[in-house]
N, C-alpha and C. Protein backbone atom coordinates (compact mmCIF):
# COMPACT_ATOMS: atom_id res chain seq x y z
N UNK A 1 0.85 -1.19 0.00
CA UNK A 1 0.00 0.00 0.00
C UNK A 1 0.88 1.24 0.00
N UNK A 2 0.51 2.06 -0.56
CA UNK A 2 1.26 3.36 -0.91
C UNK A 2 0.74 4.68 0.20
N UNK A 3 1.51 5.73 0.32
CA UNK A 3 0.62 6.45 0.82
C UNK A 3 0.21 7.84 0.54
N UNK A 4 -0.46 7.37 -1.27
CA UNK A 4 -1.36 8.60 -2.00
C UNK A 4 -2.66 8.48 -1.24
N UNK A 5 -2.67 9.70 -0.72
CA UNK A 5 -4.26 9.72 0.21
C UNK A 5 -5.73 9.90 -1.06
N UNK A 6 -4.88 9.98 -1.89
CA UNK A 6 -6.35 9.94 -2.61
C UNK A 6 -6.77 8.45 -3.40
N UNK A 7 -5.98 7.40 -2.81
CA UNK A 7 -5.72 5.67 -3.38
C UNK A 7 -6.79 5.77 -2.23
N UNK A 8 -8.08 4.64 -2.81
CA UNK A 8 -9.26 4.05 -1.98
C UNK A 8 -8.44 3.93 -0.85
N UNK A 9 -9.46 3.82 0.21
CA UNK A 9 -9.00 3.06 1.38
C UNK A 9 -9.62 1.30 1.54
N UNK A 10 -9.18 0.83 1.97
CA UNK A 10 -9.33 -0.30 2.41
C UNK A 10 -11.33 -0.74 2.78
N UNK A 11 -12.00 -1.13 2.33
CA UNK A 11 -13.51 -1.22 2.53
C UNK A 11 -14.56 -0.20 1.71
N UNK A 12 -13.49 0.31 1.34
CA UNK A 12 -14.36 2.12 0.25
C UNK A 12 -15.01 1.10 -1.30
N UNK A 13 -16.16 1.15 -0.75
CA UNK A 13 -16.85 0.80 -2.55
C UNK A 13 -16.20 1.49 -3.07
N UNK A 14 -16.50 0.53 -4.64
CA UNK A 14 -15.66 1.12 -6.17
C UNK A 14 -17.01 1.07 -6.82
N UNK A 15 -17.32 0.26 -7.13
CA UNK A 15 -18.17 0.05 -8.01
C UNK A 15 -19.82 -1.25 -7.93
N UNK A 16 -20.36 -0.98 -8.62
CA UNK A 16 -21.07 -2.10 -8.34
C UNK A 16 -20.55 -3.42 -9.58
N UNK A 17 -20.60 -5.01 -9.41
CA UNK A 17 -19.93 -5.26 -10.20
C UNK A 17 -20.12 -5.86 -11.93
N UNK A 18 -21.75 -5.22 -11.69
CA UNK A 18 -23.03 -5.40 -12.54
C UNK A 18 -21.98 -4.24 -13.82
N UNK A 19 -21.71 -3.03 -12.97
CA UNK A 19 -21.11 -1.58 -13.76
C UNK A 19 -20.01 -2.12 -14.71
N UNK A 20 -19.25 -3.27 -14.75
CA UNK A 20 -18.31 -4.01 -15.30
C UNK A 20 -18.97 -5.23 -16.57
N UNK A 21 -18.55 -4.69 -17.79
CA UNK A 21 -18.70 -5.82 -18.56
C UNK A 21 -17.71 -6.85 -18.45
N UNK A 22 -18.48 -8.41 -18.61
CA UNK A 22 -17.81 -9.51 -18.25
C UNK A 22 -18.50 -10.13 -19.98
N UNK A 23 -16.88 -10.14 -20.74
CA UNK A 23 -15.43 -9.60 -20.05
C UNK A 23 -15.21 -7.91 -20.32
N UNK A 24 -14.62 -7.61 -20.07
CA UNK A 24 -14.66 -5.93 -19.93
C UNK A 24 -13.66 -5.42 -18.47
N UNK A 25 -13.73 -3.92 -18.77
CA UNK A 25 -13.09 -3.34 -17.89
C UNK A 25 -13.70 -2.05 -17.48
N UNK A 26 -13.25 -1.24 -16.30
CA UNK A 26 -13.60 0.25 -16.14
C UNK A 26 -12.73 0.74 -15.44
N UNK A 27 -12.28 2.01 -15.65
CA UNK A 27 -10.98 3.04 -14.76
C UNK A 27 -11.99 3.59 -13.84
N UNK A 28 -11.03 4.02 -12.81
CA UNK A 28 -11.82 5.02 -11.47
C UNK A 28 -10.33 5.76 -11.36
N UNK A 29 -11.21 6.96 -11.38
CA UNK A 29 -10.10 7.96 -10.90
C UNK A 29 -10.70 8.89 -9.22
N UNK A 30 -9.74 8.91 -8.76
CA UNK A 30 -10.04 9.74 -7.34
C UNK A 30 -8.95 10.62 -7.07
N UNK A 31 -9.46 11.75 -6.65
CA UNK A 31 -8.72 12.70 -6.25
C UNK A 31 -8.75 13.52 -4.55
N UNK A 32 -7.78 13.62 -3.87
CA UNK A 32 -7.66 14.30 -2.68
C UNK A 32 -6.59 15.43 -2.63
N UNK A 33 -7.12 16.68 -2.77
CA UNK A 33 -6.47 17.86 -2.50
C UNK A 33 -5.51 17.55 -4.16
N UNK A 34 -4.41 17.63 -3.61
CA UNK A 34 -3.65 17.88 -5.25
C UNK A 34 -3.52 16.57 -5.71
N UNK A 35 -3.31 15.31 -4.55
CA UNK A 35 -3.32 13.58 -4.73
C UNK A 35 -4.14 13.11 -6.06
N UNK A 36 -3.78 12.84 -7.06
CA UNK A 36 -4.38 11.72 -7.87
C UNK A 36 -3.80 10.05 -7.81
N UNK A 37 -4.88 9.29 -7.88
CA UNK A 37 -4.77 8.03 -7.77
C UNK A 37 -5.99 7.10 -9.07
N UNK A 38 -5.17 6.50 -9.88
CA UNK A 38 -5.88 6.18 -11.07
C UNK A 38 -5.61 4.39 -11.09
N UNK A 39 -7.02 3.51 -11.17
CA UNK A 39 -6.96 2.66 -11.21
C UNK A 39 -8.14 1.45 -12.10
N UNK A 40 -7.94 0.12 -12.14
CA UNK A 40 -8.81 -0.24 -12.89
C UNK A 40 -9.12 -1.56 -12.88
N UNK A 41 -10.66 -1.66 -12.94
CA UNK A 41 -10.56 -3.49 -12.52
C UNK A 41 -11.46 -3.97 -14.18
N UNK A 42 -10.81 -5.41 -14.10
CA UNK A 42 -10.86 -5.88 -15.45
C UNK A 42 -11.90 -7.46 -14.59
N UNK A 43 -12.59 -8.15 -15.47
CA UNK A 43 -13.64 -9.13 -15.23
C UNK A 43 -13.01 -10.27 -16.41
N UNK A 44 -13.00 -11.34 -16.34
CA UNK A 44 -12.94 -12.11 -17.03
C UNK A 44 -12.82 -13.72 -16.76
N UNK A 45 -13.70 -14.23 -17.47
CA UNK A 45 -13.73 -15.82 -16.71
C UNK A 45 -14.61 -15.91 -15.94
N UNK A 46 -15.05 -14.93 -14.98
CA UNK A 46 -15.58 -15.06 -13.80
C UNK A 46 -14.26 -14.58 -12.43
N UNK A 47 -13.55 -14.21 -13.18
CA UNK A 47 -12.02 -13.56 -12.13
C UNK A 47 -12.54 -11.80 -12.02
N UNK A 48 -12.15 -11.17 -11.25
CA UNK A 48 -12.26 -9.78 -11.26
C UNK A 48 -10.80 -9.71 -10.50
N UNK A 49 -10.16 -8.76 -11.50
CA UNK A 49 -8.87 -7.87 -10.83
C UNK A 49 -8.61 -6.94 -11.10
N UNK A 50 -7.90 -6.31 -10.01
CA UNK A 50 -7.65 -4.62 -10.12
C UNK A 50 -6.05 -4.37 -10.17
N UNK A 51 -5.95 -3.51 -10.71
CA UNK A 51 -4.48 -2.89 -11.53
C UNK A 51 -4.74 -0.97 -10.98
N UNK A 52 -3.10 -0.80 -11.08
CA UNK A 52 -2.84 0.65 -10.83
C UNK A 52 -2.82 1.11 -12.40
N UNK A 53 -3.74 2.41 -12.89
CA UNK A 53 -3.81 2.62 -13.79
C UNK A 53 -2.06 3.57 -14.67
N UNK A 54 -0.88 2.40 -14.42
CA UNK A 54 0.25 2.95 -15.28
C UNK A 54 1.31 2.06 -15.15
N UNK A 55 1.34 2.77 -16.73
CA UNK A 55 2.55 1.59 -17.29
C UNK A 55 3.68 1.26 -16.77
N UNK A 56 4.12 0.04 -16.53
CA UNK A 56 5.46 0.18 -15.59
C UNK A 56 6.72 0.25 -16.86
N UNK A 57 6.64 0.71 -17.88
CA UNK A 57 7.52 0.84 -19.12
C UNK A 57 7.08 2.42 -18.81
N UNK A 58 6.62 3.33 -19.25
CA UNK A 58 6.22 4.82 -19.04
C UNK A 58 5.77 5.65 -17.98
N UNK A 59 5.06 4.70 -17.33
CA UNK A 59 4.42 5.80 -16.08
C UNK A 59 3.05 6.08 -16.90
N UNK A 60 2.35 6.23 -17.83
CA UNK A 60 1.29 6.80 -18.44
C UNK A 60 0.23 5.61 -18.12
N UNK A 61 -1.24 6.48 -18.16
CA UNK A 61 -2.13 5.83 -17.89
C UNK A 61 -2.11 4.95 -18.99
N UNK A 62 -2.48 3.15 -19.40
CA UNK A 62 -3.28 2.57 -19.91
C UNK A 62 -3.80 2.66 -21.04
N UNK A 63 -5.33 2.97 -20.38
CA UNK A 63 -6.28 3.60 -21.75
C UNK A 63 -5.74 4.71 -22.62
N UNK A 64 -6.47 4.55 -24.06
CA UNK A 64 -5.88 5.56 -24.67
C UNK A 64 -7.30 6.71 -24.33
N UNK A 65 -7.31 7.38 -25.50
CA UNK A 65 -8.43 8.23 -25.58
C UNK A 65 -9.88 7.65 -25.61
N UNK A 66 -9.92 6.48 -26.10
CA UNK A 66 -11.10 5.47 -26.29
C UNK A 66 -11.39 5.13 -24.68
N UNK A 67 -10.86 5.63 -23.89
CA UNK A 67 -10.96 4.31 -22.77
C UNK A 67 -10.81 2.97 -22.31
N UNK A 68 -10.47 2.67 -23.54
CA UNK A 68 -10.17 0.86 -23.74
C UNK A 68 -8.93 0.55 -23.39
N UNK A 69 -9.33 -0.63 -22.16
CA UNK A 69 -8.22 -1.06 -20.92
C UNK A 69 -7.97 -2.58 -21.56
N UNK A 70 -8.82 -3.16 -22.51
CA UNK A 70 -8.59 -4.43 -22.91
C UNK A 70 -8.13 -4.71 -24.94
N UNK A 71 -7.59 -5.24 -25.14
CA UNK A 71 -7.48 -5.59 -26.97
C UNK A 71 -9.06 -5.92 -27.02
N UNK A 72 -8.96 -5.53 -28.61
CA UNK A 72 -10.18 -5.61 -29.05
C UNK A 72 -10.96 -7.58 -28.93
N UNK A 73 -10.30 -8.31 -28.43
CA UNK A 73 -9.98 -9.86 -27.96
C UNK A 73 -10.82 -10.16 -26.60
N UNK A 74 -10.71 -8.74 -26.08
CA UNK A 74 -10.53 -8.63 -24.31
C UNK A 74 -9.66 -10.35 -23.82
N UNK A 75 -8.60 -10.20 -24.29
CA UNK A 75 -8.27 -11.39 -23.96
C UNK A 75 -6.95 -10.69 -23.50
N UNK A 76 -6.32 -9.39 -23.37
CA UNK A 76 -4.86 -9.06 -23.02
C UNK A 76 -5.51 -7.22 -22.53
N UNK A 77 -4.64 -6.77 -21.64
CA UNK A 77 -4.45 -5.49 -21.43
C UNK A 77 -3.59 -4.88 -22.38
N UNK A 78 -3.97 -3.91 -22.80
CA UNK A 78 -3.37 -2.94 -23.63
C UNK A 78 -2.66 -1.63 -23.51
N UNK A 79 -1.18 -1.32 -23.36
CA UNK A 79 -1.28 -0.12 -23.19
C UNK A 79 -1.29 0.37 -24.72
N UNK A 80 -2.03 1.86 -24.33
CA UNK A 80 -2.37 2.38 -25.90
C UNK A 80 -1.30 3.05 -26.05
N UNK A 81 -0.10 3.75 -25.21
CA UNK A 81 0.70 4.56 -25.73
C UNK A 81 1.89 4.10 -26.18
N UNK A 82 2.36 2.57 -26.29
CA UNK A 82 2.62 1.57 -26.98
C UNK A 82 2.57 0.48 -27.08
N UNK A 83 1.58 -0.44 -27.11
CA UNK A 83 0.84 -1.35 -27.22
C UNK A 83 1.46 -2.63 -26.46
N UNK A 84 2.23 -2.09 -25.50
CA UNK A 84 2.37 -3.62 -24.79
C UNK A 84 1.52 -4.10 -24.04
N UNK A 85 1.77 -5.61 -24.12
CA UNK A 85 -0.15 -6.21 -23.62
C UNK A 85 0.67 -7.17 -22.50
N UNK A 86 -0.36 -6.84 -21.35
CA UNK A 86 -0.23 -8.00 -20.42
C UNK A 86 -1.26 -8.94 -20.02
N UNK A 87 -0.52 -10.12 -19.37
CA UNK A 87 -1.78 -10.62 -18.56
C UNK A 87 -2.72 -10.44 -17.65
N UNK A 88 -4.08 -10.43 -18.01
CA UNK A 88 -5.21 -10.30 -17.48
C UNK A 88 -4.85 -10.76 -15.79
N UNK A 89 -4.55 -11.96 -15.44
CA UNK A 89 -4.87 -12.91 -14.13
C UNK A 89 -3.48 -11.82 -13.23
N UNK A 90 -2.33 -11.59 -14.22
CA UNK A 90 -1.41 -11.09 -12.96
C UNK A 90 -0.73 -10.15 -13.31
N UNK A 91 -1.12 -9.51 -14.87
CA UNK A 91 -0.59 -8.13 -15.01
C UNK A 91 0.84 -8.44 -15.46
N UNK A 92 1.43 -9.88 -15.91
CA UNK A 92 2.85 -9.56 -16.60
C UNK A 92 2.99 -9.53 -17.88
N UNK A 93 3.72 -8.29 -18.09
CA UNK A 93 3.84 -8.46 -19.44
C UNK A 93 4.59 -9.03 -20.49
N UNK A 94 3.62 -9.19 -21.32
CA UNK A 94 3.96 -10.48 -22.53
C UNK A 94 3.99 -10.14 -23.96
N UNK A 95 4.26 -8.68 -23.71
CA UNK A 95 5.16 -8.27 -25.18
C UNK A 95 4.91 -6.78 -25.04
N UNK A 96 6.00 -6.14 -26.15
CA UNK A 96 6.18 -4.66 -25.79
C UNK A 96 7.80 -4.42 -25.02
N UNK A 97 7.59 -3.09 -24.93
CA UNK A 97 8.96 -2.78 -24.61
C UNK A 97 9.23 -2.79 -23.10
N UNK A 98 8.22 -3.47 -22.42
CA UNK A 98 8.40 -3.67 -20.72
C UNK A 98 8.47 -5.23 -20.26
N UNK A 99 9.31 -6.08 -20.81
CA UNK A 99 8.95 -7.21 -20.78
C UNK A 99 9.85 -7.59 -19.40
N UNK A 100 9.01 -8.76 -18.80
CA UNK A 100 9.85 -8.96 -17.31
C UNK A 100 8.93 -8.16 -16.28
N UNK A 101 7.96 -7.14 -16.53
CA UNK A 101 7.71 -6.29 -15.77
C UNK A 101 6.33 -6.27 -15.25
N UNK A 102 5.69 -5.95 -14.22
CA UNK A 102 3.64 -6.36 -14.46
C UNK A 102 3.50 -5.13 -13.67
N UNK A 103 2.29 -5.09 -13.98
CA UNK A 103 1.29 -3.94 -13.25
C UNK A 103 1.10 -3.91 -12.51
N UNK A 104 1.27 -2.91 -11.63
CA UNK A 104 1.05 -2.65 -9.99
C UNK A 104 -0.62 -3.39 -10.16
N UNK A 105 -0.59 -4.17 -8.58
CA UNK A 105 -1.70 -4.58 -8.51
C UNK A 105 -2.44 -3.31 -7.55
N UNK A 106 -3.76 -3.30 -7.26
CA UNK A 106 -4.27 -2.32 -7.05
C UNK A 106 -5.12 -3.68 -6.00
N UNK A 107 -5.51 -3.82 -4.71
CA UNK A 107 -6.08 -4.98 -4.06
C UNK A 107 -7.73 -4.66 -3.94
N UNK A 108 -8.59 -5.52 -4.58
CA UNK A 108 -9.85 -5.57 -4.20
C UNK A 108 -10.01 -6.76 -3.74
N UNK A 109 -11.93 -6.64 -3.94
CA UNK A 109 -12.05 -7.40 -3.29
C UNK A 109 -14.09 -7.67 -4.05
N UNK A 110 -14.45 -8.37 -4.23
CA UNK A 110 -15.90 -8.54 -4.21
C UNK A 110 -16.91 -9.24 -3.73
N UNK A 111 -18.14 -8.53 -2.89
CA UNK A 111 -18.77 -9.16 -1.65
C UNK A 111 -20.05 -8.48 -1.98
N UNK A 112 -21.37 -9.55 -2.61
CA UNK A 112 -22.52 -8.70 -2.22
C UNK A 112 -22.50 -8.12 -4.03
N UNK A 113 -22.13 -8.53 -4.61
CA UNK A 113 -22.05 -7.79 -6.13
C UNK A 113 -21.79 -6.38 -6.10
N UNK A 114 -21.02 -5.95 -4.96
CA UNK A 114 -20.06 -4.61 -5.19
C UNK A 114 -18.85 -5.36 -4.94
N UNK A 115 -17.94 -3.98 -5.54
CA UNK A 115 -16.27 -3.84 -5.91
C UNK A 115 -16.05 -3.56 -4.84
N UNK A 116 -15.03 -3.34 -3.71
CA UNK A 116 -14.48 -2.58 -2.99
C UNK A 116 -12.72 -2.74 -3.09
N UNK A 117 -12.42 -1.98 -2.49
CA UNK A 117 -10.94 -1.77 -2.35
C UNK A 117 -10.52 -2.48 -1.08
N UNK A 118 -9.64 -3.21 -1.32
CA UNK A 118 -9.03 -4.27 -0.49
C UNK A 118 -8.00 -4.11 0.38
């Protein structure tokens, strides 16, 4: 856990998990005072996981302008600002110029068909 005060806290709904296409994804952004904290949970299989919304090759959010957190497959994460794709289940990536490297996990959790932060 980090300590950007504007990163959920621990029990803070995200979402409901109906708000998530399966398979599909959605970003949440939150802000405290100047703190931004950008993140994103992806559905698939029947798995739900959450990721810190940036590239560990750039630092840049993910989505491009489309919003789209998954290949058009939804079978890989995409970053749009150069297309390296990782795995869905643990965020490592499996091609692109960050290889060896995975996505900050972001910890949820789902209880009751809401998201919360873990």
């Amino acid at each position: 856990m980090d300590d950007n005060p504007a990163r959920p806290a621990p029990g803070q709904a995200i979402c409901a998990l109906a708000d998530i296409p399966e398979p599909g994804a959605a970003g949440f952004r939150y802000r405290e005072g100047e703190a931004m904290f950008a993140g994103f949970v992806v559905r698939k299989d029947g798995g739900v996981f959450g990721y810190v919304d940036s590239c560990p090759h750039a630092g840049w959010p993910l989505a491009g302008f489309n919003g789209r957190f998954l290949t058009r497959e939804n079978d890989l994460i995409l970053c749009a600002g150069h297309a390296a794709l990782f795995r869905i289940a643990d965020g490592a990536c499996v091609a692109g110029p960050c290889g060896g490297k995975f996505l900050t996990v972001w910890p949820i959790r789902v209880e009751g068909g809401q998201v919360f932060a873990a």
